[in-house]
Protein backbone atom coordinates (compact mmCIF):
# COMPACT_ATOMS: atom_id res chain seq x y z
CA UNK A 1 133.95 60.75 94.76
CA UNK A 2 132.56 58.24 92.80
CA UNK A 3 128.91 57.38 92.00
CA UNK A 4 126.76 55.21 94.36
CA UNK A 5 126.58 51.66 92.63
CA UNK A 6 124.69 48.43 93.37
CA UNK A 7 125.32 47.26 96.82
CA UNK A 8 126.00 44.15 96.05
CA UNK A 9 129.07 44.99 94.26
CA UNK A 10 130.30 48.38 95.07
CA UNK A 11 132.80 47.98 97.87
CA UNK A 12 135.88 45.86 96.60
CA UNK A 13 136.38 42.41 97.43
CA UNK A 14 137.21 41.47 100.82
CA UNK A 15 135.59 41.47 105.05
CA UNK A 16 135.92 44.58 106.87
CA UNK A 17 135.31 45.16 110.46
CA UNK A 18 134.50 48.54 112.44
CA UNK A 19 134.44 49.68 115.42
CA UNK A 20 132.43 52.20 116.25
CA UNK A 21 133.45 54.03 119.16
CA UNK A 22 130.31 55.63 120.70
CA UNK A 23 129.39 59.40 119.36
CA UNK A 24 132.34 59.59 116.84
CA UNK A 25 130.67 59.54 113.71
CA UNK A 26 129.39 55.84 113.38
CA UNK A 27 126.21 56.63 112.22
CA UNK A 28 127.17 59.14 109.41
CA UNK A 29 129.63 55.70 108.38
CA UNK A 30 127.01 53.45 108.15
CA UNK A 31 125.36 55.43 105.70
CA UNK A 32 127.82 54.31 103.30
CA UNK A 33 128.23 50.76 104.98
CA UNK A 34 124.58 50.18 103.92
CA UNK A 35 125.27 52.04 100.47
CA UNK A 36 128.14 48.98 100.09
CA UNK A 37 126.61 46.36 101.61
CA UNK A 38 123.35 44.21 100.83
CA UNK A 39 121.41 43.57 104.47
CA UNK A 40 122.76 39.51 104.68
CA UNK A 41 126.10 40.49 104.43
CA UNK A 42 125.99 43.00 107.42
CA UNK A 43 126.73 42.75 110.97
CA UNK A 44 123.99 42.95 112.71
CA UNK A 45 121.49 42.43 110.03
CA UNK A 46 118.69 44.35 109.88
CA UNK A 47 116.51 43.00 112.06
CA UNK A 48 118.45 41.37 114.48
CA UNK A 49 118.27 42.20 118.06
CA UNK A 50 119.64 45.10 118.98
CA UNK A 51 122.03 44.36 121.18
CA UNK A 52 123.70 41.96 118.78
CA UNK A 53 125.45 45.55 118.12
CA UNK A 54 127.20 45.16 121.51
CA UNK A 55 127.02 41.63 123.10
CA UNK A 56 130.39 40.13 122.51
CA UNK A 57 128.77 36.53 123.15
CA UNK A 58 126.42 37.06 120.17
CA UNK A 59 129.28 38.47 117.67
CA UNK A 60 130.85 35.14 118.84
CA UNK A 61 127.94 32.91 117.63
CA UNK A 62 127.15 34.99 114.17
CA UNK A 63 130.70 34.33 113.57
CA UNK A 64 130.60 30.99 114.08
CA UNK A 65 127.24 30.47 111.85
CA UNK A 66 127.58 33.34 109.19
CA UNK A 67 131.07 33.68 108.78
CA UNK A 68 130.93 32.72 105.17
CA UNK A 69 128.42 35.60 104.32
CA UNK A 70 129.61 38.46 106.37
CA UNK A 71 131.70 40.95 104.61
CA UNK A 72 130.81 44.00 107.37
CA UNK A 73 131.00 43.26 110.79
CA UNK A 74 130.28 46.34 113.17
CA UNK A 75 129.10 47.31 116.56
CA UNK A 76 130.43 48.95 119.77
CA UNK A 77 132.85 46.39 120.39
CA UNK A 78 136.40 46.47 122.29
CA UNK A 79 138.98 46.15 119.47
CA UNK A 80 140.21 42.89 120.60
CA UNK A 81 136.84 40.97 119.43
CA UNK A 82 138.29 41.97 115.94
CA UNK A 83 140.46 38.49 116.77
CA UNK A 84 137.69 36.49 115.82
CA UNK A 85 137.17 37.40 112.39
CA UNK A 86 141.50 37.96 111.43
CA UNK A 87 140.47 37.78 107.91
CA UNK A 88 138.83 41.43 107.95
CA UNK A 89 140.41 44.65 107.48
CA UNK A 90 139.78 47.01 110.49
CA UNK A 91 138.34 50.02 110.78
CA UNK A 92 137.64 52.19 113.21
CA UNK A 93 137.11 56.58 114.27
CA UNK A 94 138.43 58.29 117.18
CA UNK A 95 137.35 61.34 118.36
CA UNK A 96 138.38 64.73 120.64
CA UNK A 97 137.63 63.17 123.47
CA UNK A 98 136.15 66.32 125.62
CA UNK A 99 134.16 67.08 122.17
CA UNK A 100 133.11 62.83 122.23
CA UNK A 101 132.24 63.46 126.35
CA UNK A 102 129.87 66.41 125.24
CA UNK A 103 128.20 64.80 122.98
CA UNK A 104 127.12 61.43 124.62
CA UNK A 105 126.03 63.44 127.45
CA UNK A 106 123.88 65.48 125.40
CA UNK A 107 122.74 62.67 124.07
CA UNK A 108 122.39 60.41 126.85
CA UNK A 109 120.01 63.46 128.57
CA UNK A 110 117.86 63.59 125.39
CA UNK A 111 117.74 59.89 125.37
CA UNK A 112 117.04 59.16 129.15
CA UNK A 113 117.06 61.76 131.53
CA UNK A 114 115.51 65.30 129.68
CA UNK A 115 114.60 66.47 133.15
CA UNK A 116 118.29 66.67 134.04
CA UNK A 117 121.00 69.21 133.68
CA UNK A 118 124.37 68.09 132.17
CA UNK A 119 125.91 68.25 135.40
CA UNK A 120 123.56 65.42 136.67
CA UNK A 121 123.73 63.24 134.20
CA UNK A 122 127.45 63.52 134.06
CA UNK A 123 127.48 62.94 137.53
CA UNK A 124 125.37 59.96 137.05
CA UNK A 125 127.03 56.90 138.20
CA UNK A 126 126.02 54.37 135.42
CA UNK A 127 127.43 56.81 132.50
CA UNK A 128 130.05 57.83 134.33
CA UNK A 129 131.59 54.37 134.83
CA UNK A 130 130.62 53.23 131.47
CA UNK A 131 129.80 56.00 128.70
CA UNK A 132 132.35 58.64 129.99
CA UNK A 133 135.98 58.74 130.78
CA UNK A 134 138.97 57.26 129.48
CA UNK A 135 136.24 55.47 126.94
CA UNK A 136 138.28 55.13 124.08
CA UNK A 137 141.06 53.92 126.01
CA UNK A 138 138.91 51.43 127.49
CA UNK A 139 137.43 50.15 124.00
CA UNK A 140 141.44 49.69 122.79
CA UNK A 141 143.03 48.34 125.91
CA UNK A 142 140.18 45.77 126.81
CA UNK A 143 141.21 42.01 126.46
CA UNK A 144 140.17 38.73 126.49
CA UNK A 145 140.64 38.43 130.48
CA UNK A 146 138.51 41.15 131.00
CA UNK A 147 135.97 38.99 131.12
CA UNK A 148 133.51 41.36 129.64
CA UNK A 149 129.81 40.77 128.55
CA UNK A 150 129.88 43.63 126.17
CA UNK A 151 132.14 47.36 126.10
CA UNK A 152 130.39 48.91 129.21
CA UNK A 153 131.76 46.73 131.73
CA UNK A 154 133.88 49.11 134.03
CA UNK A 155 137.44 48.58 134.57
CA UNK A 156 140.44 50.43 135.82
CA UNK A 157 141.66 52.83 133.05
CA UNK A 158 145.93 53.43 133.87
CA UNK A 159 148.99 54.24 132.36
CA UNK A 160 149.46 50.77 131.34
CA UNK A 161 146.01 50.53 129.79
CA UNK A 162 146.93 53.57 127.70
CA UNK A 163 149.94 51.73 126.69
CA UNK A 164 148.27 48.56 125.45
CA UNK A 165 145.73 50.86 123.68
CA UNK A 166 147.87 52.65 121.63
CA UNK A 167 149.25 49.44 120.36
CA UNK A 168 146.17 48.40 119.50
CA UNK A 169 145.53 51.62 117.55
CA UNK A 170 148.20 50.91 115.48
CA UNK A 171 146.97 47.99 114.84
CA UNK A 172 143.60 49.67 113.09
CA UNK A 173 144.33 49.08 109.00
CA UNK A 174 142.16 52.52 108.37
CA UNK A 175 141.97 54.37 111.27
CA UNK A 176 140.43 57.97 111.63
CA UNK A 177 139.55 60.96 113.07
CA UNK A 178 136.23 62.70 113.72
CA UNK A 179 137.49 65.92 112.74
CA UNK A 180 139.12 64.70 109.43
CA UNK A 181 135.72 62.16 108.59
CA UNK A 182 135.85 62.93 104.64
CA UNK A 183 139.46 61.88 104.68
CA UNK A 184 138.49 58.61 106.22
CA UNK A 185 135.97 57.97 103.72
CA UNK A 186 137.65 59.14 100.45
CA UNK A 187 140.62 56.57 101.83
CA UNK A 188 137.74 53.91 101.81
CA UNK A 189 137.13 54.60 98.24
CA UNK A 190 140.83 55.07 97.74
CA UNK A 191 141.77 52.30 99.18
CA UNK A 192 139.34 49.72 99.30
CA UNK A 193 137.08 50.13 96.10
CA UNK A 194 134.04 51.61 98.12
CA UNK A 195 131.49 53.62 96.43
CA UNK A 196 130.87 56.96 97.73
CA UNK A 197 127.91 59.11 96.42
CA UNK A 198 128.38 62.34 98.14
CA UNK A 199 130.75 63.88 100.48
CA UNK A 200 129.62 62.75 104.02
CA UNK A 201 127.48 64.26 106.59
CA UNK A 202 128.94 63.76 110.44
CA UNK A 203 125.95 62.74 112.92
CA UNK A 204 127.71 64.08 116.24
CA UNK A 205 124.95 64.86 118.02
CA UNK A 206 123.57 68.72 119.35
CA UNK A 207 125.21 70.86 119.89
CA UNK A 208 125.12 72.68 123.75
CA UNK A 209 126.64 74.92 125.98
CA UNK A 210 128.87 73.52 129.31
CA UNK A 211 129.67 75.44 132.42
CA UNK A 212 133.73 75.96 132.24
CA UNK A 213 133.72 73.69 135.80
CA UNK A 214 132.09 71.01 133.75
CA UNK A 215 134.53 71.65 130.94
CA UNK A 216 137.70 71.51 133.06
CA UNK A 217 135.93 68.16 135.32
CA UNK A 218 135.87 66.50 131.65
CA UNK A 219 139.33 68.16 130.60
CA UNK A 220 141.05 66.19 133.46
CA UNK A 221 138.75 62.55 133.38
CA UNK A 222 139.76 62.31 129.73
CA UNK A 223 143.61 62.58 130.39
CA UNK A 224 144.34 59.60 129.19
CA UNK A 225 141.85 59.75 125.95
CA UNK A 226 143.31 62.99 125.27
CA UNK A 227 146.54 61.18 125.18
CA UNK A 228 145.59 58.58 122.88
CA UNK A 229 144.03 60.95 120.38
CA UNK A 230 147.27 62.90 120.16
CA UNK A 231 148.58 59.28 119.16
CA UNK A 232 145.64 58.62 116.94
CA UNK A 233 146.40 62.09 114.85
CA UNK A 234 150.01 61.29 114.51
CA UNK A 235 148.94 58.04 112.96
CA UNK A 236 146.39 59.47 110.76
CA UNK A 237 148.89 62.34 110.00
């Protein structure tokens, strides 16, 4: 890896977008994001509201009024808002998706319901309908007609759904796995002149214990997911 260098110059020329799919390693990314990237040319800006991170109306407005300065776009967006800046390069991590499930719950509980077991909060019907599941599937297949304020709208997750998002996966310039994260990075260095100044950490979130009838309840919700990440290593691969 190469040596950490001024921000302002250390990723290569060019307007990148990611999207971070919740719990896959986003965080551990964005390390080197802000490593590359000076605050004004960032996506939310530090700063900004937070939910600029997920509101697909207020993506639509920065791009309208900061499109010129941008060179990192990010946030938990459905790919298909990556249509509005066709310029960038995309980027984006999948993950295990039982591993992924695990992990936002544990988080989720720490977050907003510590007096909870995992079995509640999985059973909880706002995460369940828009945290859990067929997420990634969801965050590839969305479209346009979805008609969606931001990624945790609900929607029907199907065959045809899984179809669409492994299309769209294909579509990712660098995609990558949580499992293989260094990869991902080196190939940002490789690939697209970004600085790196250590190997990366992964911020995935504690690790806990799950009854094996939790296990095998997440095992058969994340069908699909499971489906697409086979797809997603093939690509990778």
């Amino acid at each position: 890896m190469s040596e950490a260098g001024d921000p302002v110059t250390a990723a290569s020329s060019g307007t990148f977008f990611f999207v971070h799919v919740m719990k896959t390693a986003g965080l551990s990314l964005g390390e080197h994001i802000d490593a590359n990237f000076p605050p004004e040319q960032r996506y939310p800006t530090p700063g900004d509201p937070p939910l600029d991170y997920m509101v697909i109306n207020a993506l639509r407005v920065a791009v309208d009024a900061r499109r010129d300065e941008v060179r990192l776009w990010r946030g938990h967006f459905p790919f298909f808002v990556t249509s509005f800046v066709p310029e960038a390069v995309t980027l984006s991590i999948v993950r295990e998706p039982v591993a992924r499930t695990i992990s936002m719950l544990a988080q989720y509980r720490l977050q907003n319901l510590p007096d909870l077991t995992l079995e509640a909060v999985y059973d909880d019907e706002y995460v369940q309908s828009r945290m859990l599941g067929n997420h990634q599937t969801k965050v590839f297949s969305m479209r346009e007609e979805d008609a969606a304020g931001t990624y945790l709208k609900p929607i029907e997750i199907d065959e045809r759904r899984l179809a669409a998002a492994k299309v769209n996966l294909g579509r990712v310039d660098l995609l990558g796995v949580t499992e293989r994260f260094s990869s991902f990075v080196q190939q940002l260095h490789e690939r697209y002149g970004w600085r790196i100044a250590e190997m990366p950490r992964v911020n995935i979130g504690e690790s806990v214990e799950i009854s094996p009838s939790l296990r095998q309840r997440i095992v058969t919700d994340t069908s699909l997911d499971a489906e697409l990440y086979e797809h997603a290593l093939g690509l990778v691969r």
